[in-house]
C-alpha atoms as a PDB file:
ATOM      1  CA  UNK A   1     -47.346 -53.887  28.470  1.00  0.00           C
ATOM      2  CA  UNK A   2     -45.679 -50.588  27.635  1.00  0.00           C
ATOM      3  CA  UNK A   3     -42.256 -50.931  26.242  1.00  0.00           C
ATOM      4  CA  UNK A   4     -39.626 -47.913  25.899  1.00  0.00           C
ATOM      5  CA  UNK A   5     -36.938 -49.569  24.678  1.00  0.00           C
ATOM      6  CA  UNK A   6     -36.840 -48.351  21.348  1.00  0.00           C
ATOM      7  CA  UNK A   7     -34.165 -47.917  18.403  1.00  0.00           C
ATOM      8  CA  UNK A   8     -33.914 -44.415  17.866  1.00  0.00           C
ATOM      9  CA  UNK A   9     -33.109 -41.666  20.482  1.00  0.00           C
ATOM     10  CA  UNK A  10     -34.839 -39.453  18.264  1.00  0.00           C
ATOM     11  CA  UNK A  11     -36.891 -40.325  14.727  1.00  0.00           C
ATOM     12  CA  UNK A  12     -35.370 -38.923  11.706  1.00  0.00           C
ATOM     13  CA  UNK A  13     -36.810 -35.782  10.758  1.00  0.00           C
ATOM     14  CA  UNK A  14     -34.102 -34.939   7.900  1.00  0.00           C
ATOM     15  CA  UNK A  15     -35.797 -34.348   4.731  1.00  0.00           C
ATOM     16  CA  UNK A  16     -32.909 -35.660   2.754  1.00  0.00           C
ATOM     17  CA  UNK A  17     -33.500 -39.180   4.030  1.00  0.00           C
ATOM     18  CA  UNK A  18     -37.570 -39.270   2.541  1.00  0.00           C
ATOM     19  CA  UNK A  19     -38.252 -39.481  -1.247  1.00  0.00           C
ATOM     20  CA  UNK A  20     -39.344 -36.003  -2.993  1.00  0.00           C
ATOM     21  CA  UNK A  21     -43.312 -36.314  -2.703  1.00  0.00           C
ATOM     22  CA  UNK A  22     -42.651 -37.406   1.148  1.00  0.00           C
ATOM     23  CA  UNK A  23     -40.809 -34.711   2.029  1.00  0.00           C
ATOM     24  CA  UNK A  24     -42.961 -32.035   0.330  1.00  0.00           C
ATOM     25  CA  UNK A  25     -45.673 -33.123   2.971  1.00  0.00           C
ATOM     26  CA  UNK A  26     -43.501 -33.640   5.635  1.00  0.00           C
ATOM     27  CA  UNK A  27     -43.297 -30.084   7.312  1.00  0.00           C
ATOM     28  CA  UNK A  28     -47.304 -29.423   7.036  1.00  0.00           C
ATOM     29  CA  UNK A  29     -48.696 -32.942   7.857  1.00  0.00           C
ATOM     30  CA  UNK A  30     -46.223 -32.889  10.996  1.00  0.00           C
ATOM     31  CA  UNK A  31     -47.415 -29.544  11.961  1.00  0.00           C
ATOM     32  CA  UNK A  32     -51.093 -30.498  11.573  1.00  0.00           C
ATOM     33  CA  UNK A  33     -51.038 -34.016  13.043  1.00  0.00           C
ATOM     34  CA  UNK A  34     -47.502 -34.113  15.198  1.00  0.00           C
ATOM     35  CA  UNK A  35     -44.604 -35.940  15.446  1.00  0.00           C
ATOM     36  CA  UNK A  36     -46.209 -39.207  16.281  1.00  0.00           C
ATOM     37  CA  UNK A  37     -48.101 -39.708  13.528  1.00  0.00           C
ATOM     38  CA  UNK A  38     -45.456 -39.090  11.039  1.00  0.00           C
ATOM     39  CA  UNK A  39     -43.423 -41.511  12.748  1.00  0.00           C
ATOM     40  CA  UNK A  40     -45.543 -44.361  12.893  1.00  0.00           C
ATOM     41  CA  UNK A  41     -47.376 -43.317   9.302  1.00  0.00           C
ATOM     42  CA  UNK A  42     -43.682 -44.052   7.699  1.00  0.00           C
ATOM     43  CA  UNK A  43     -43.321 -46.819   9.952  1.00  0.00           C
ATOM     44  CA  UNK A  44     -45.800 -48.777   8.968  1.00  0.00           C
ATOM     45  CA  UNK A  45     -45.520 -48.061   5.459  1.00  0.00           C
ATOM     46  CA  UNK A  46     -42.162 -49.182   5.649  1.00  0.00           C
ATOM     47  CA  UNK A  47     -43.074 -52.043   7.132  1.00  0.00           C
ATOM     48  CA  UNK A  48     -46.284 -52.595   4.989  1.00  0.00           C
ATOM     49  CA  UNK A  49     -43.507 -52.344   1.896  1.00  0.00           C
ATOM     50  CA  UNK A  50     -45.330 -49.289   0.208  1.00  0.00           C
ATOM     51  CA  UNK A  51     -47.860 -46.097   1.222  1.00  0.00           C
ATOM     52  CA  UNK A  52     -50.889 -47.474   1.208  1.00  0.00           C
ATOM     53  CA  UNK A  53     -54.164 -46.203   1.351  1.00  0.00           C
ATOM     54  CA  UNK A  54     -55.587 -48.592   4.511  1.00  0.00           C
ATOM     55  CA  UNK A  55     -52.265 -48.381   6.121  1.00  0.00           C
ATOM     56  CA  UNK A  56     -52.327 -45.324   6.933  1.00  0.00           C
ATOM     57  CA  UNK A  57     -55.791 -45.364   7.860  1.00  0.00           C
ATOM     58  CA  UNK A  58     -54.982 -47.936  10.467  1.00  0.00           C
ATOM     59  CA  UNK A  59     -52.516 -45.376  11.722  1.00  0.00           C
ATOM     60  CA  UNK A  60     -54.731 -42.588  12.242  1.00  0.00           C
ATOM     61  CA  UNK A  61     -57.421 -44.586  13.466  1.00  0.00           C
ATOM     62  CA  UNK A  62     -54.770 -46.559  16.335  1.00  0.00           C
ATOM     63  CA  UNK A  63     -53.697 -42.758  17.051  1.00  0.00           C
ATOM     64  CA  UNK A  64     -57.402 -41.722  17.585  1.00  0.00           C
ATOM     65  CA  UNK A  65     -58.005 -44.550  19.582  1.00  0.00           C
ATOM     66  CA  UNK A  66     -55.281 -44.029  21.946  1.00  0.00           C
ATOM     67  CA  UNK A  67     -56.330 -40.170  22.350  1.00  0.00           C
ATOM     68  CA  UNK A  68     -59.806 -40.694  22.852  1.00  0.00           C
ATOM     69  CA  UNK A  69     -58.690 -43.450  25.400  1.00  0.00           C
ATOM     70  CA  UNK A  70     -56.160 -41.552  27.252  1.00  0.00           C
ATOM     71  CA  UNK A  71     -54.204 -44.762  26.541  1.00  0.00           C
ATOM     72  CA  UNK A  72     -50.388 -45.181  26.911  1.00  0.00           C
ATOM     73  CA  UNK A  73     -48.652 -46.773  23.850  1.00  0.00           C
ATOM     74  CA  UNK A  74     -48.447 -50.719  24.194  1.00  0.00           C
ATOM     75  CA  UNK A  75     -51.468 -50.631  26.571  1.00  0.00           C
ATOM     76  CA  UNK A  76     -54.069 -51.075  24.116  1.00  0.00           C
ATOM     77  CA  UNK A  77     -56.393 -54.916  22.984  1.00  0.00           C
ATOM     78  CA  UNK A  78     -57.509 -54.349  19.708  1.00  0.00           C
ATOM     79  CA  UNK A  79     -60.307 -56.633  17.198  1.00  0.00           C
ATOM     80  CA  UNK A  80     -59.700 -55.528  14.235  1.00  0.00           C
ATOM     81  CA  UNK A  81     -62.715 -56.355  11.814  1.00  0.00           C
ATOM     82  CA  UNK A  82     -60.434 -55.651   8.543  1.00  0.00           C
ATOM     83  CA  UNK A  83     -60.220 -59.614   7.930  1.00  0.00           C
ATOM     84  CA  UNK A  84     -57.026 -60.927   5.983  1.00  0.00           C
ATOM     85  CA  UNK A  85     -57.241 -60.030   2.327  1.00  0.00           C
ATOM     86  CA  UNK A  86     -55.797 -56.851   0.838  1.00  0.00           C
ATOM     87  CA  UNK A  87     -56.192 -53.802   0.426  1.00  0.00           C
ATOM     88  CA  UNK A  88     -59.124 -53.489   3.332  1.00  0.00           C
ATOM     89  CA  UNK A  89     -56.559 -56.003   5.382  1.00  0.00           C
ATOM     90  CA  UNK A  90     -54.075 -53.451   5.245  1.00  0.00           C
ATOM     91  CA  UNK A  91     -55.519 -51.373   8.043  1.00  0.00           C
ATOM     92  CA  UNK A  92     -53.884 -54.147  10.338  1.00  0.00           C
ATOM     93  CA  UNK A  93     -50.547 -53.347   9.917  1.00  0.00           C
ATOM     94  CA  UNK A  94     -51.159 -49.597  10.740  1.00  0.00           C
ATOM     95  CA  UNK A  95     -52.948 -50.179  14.050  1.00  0.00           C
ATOM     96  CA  UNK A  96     -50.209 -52.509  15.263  1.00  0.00           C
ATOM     97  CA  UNK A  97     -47.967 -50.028  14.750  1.00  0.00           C
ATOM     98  CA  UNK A  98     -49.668 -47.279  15.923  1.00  0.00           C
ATOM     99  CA  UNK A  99     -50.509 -48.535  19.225  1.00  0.00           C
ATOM    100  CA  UNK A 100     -47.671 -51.290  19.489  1.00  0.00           C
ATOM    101  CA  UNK A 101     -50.785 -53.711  19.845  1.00  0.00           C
ATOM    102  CA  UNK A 102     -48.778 -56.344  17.975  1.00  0.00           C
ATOM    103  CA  UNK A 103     -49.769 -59.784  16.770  1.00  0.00           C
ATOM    104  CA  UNK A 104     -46.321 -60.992  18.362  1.00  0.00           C
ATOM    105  CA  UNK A 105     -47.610 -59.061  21.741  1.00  0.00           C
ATOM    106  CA  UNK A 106     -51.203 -60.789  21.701  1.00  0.00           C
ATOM    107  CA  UNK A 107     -52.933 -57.684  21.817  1.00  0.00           C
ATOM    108  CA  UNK A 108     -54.515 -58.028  18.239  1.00  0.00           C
ATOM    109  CA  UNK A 109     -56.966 -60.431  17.213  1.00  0.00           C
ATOM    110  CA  UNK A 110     -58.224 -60.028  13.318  1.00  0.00           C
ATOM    111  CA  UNK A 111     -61.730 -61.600  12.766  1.00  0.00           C
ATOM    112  CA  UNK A 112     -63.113 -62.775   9.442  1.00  0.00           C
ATOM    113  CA  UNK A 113     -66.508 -61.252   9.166  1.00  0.00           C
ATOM    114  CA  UNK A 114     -68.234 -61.679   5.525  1.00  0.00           C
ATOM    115  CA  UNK A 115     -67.489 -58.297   4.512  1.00  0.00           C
ATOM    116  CA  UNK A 116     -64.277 -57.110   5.854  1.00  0.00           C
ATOM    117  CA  UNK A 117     -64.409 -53.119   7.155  1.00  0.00           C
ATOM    118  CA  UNK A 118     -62.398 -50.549   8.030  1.00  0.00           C
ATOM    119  CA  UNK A 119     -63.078 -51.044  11.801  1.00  0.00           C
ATOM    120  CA  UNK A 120     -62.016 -51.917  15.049  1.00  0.00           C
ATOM    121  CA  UNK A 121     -62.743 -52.021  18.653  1.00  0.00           C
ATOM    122  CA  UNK A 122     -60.237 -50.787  21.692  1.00  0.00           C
ATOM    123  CA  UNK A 123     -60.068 -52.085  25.045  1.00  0.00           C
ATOM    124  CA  UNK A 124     -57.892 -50.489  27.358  1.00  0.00           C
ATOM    125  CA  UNK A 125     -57.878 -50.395  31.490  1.00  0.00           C
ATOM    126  CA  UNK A 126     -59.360 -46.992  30.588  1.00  0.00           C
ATOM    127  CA  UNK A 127     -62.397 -47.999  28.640  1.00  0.00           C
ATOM    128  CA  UNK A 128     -63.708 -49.671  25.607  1.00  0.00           C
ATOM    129  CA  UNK A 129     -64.472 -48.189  22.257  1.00  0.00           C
ATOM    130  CA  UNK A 130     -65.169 -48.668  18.812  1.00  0.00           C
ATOM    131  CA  UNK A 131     -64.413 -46.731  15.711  1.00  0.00           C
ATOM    132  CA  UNK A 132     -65.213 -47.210  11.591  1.00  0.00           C
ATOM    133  CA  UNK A 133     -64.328 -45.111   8.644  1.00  0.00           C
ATOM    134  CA  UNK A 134     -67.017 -42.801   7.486  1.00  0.00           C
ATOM    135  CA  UNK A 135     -69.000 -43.696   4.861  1.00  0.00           C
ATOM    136  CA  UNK A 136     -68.340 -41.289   2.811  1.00  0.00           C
ATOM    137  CA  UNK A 137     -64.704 -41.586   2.874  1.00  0.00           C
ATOM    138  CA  UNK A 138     -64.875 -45.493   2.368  1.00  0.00           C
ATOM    139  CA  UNK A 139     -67.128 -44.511  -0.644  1.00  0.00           C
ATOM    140  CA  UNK A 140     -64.414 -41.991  -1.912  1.00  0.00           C
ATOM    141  CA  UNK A 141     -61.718 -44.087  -1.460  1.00  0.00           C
ATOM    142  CA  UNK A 142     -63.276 -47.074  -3.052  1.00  0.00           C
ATOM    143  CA  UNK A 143     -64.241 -45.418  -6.023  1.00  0.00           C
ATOM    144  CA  UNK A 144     -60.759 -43.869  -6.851  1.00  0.00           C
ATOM    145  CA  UNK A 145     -59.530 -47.299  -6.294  1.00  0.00           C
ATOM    146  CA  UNK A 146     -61.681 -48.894  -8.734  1.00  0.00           C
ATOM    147  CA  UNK A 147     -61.230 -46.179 -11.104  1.00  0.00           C
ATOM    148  CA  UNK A 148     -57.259 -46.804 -10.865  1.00  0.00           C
ATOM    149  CA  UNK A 149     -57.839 -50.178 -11.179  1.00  0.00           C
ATOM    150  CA  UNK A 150     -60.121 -49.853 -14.241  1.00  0.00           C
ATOM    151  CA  UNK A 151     -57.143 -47.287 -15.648  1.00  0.00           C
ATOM    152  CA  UNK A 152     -54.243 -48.869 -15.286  1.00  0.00           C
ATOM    153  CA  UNK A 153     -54.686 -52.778 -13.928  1.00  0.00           C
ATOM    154  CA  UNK A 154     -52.212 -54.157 -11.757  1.00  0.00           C
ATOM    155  CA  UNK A 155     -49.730 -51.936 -13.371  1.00  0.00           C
ATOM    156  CA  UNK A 156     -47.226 -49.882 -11.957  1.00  0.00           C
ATOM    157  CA  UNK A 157     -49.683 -46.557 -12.838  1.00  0.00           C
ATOM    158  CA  UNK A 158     -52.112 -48.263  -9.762  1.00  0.00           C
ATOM    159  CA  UNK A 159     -49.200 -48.335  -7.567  1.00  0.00           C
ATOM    160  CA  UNK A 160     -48.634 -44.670  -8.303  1.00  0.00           C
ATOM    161  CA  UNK A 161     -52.081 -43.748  -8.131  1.00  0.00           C
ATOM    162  CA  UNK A 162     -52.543 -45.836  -4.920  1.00  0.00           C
ATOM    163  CA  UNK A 163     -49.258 -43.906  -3.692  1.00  0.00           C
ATOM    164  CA  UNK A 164     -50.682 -40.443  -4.657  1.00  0.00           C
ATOM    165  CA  UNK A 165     -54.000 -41.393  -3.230  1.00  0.00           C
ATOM    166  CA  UNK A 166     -52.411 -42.445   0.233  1.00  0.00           C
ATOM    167  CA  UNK A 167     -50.096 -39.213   0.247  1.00  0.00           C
ATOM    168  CA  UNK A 168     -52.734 -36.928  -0.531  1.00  0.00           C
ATOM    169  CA  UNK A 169     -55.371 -38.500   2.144  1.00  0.00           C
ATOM    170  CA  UNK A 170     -52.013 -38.745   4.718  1.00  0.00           C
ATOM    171  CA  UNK A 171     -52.315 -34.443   4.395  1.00  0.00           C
ATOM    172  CA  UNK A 172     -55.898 -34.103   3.823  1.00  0.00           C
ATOM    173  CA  UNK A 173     -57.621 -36.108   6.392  1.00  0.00           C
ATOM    174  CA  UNK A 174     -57.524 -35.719  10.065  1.00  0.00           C
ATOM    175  CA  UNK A 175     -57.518 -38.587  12.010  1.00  0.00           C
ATOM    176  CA  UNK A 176     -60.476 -36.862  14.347  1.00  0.00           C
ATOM    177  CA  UNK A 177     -62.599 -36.274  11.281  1.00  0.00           C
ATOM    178  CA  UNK A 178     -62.493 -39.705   9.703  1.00  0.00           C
ATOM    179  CA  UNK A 179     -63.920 -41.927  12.505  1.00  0.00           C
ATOM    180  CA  UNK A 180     -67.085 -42.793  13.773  1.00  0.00           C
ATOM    181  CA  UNK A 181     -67.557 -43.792  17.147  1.00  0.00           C
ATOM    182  CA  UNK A 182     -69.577 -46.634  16.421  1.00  0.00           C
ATOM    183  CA  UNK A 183     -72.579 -47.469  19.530  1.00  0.00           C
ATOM    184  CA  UNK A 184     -73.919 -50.728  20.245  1.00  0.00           C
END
């Protein structure tokens, strides 16, 4: 189901409109990764209600998908294996709106295995495929999330850290490094 009935004739791109630590980034990560993924990275963060660190993971990793694919936005089935409790959960909301594989669309089903991963598999008319997070970036990430956690609590210094965390991985990591393509 590909839609292309969208709000904007053209996403805003004015500087001005982001907060200051967005719109350092903005030029460089939209010359490294494109348009698209800014768009759908703010996006879903918007929708998501902050910048979060599996967020935009999901958002790289539904862009990937649909490259590797050769998959048209909206065309994409998705089984997410990121389960329902946050942060890991998170992923969800950036693959929906990376690939418009919405859970108001049908084309998302979240499972509920016993340890929830950064994970999913795509089925298109063009093929199937499956993609995780690399080890060592899970590892990375998890640690500097514990270590915020052990720092500051459920304060407002996690939600910063968590914040810088998700801004700096947003520049740093490209969506064709982070993935495995995982075989059955």
């Amino acid at each position: 189901m590909i839609h292309h009935n969208h709000i904007f004739n053209h996403f805003p791109l004015d500087k001005r409109l982001y907060n200051s630590d967005i719109a350092a980034i903005m030029p460089e990560t939209i010359e490294r990764y494109g348009e698209s993924e800014w768009r759908y990275t703010t996006l879903a963060c918007e929708l998501h209600g902050h910048i979060g660190l599996y967020t935009m993971l999901g958002v790289k990793m539904g862009l990937w998908a649909r490259e590797l694919l050769g998959a048209e936005q909206g065309s994409l089935h998705i089984i997410s294996y990121a389960g329902s409790t946050p942060p890991i959960s998170c992923l969800n909301d950036g693959l929906q709106v990376a690939t418009e594989a919405t859970l108001g669309h049908g084309l998302i089903e979240v499972t509920h295995p016993h340890i929830p991963c950064a994970e999913a598999e795509f089925f298109s008319s063009e093929g199937r495929l499956r993609l995780r997070l690399k080890p060592d970036r899970e590892e990375l990430m998890i640690k500097e999330l514990q270590s915020a956690v052990a720092r500051y609590g459920s304060t407002k210094g996690y939600w910063d850290k968590v914040r810088e965390l998700a801004i700096n991985y947003w520049m740093e990591w490209n969506r064709k490094d982070i993935f495995e393509v995982v075989r059955e």
